[in-house]
Protein backbone atom coordinates (compact mmCIF):
# COMPACT_ATOMS: atom_id res chain seq x y z
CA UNK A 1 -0.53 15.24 1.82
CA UNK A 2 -3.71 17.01 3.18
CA UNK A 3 -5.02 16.71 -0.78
CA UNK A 4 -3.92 13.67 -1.03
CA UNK A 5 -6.23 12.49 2.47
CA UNK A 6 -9.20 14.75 0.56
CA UNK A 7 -8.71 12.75 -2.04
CA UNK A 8 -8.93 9.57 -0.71
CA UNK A 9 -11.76 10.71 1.19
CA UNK A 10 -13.54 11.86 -1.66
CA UNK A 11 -13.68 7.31 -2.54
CA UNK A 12 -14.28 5.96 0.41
CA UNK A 13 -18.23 4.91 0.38
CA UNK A 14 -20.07 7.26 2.75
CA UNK A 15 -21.06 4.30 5.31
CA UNK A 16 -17.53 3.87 5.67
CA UNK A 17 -16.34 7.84 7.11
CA UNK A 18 -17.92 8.26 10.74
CA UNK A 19 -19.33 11.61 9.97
CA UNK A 20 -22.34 9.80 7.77
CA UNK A 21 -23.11 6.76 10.40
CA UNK A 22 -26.29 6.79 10.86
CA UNK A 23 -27.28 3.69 13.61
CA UNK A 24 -30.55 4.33 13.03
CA UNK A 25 -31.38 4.88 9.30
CA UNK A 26 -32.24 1.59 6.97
CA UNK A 27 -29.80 3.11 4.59
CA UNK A 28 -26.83 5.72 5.33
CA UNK A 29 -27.08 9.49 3.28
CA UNK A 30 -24.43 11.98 2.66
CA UNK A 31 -26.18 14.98 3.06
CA UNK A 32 -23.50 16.68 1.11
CA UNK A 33 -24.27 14.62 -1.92
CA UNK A 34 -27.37 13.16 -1.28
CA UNK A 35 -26.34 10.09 -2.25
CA UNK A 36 -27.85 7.01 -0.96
CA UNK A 37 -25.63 4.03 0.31
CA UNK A 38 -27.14 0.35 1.64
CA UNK A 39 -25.27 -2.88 2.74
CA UNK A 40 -26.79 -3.63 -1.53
CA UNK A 41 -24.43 -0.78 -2.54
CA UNK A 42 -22.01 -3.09 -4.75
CA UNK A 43 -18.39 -1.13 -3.20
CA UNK A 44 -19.30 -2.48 0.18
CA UNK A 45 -21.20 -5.68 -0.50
CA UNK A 46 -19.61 -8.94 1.18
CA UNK A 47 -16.46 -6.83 2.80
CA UNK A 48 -15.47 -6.87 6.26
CA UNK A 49 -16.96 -3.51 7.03
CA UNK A 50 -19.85 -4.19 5.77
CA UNK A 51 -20.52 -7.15 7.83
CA UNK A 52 -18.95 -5.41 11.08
CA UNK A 53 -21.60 -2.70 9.94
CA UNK A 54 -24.52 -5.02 9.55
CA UNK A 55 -24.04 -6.04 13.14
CA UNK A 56 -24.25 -2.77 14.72
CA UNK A 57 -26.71 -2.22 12.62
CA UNK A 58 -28.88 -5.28 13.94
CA UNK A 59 -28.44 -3.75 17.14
CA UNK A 60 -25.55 -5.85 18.33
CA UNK A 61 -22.12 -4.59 19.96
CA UNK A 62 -19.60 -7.24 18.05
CA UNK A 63 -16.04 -7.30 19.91
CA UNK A 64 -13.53 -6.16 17.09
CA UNK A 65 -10.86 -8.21 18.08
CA UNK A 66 -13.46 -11.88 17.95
CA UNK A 67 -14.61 -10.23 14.77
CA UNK A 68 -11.33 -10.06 13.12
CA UNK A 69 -10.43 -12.83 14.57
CA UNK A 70 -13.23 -15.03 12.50
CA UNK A 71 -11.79 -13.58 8.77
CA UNK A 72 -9.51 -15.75 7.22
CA UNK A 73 -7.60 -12.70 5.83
CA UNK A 74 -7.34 -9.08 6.63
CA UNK A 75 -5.39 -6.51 4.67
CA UNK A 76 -4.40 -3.55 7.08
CA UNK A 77 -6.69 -1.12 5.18
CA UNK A 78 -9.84 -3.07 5.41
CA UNK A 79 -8.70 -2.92 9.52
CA UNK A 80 -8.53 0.78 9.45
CA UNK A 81 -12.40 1.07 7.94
CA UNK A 82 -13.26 -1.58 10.44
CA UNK A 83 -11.73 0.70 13.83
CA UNK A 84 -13.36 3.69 12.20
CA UNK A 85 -16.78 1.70 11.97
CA UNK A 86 -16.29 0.49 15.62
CA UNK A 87 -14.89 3.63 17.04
CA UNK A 88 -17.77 5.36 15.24
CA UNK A 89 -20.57 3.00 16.17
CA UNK A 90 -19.12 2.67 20.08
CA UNK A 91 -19.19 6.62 20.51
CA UNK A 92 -22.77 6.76 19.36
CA UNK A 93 -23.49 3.99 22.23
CA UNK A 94 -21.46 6.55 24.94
CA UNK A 95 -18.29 4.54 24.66
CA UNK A 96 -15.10 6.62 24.42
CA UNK A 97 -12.53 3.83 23.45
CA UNK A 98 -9.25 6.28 22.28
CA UNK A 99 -7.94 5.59 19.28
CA UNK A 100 -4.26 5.25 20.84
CA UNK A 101 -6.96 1.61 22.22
CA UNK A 102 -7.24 0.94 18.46
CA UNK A 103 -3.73 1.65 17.85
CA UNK A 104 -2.24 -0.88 20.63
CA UNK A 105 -4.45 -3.65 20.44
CA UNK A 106 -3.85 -3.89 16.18
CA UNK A 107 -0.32 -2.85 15.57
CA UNK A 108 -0.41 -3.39 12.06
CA UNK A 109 -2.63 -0.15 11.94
CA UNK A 110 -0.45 1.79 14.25
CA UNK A 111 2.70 0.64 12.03
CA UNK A 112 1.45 2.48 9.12
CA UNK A 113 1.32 6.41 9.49
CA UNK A 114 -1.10 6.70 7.11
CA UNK A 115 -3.76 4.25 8.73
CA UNK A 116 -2.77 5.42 12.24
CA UNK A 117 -3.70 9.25 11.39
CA UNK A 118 -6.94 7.69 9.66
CA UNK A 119 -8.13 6.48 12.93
CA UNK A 120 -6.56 9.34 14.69
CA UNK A 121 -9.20 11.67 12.94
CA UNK A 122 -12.30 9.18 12.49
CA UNK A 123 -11.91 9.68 16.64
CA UNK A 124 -11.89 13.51 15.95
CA UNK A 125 -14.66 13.24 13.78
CA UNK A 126 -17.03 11.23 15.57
CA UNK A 127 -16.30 13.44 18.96
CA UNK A 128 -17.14 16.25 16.60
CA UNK A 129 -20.51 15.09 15.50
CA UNK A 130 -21.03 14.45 19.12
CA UNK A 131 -20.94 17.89 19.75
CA UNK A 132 -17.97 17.99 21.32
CA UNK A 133 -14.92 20.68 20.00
CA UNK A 134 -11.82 19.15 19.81
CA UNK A 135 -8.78 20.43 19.86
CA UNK A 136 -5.67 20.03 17.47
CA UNK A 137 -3.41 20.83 20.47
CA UNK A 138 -4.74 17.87 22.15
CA UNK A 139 -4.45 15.58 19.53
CA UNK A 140 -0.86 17.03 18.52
CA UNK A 141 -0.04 16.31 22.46
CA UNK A 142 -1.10 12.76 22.16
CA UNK A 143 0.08 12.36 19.20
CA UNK A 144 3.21 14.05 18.82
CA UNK A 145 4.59 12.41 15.60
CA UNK A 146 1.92 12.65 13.81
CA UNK A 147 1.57 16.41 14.90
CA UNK A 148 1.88 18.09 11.37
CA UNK A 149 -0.10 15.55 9.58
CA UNK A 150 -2.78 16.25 12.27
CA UNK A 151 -2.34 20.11 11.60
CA UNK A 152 -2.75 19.56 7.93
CA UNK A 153 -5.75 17.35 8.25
CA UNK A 154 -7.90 18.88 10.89
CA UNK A 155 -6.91 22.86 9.12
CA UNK A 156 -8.43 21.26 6.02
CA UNK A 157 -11.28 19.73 7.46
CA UNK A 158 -11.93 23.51 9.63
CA UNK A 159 -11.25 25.52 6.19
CA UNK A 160 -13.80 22.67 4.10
CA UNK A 161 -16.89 23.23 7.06
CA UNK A 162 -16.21 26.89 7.20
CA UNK A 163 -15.99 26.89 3.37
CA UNK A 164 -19.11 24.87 3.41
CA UNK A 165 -20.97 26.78 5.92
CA UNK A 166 -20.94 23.92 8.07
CA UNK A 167 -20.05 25.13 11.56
CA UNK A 168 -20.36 28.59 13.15
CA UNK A 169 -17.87 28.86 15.84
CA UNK A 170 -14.07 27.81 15.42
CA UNK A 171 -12.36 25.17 17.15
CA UNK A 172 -8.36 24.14 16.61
């Protein structure tokens, strides 16, 4: 499963995975790749996340729930990005919204494993490019049944930064 999360990683455009939000930058980088993604880049043009992107960008705060609330259709997925955008953009602003918030006010998310532990780490990500260290035993302890998936994910994200020269000191 951990491969599998790599994997799907490995496709999801850059302005979509907290660790490359950049609030402040007229387009976003990966500084792993050095590849350049705008609101013009043609995998994110005219999609939710895009637009829930454009308004942080603009320097607004949207609500998530109003801003859902105005799409005529949203598939569960396209949700996820949009909590990981909004968790992302609200810790940058010094709000700490949990993802278990996320999780109970859209259930469709939390009904789906897979989307729950994608929110579950875009909150340990963006704490971790805070500069915070978090721990796996805390998230295992809040999230107990997604425990192993957690352990799988976060001990492949460690190995990839150490592996990458990325971080110094270890944290889970």
């Amino acid at each position: 499963m951990a491969l599998y999360r790599l994997q799907k990683y490995a496709n999801t455009p850059p302005l979509c995975l907290e660790s490359h939000i950049r609030m402040d930058s007229p387009g976003t980088t990966d500084p792993d790749s050095r590849n350049q993604v705008t609101n013009d880049s043609p995998e994110l043009r005219e999609s939710p996340a895009a637009a829930l992107w454009a308004a942080w960008r603009a320097g607004g705060e949207p609500d998530l729930e109003s801003f859902v609330a105005g799409l005529s259709e949203v598939a569960p997925r396209d949700l996820e990005v949009m909590i990981r955008i909004d968790l992302a953009a609200r810790r940058q602003r010094n709000d700490h919204t949990p993802a278990e918030e996320y999780l109970r006010r859209f259930p469709a998310v939390a009904a789906d494993p897979e989307l729950a532990l994608d929110v579950i780490y875009g909150e340990y990500l963006a704490r971790e490019r805070a500069g915070e260290q978090p721990k796996l035993a805390e998230y295992q302890t809040r999230f107990p049944a997604l425990a192993q998936s957690l352990s799988d994910q976060i001990r492949l994200h460690n190995a990839l930064d150490d592996a990458l020269g990325r971080r110094s000191v270890r944290r889970s």
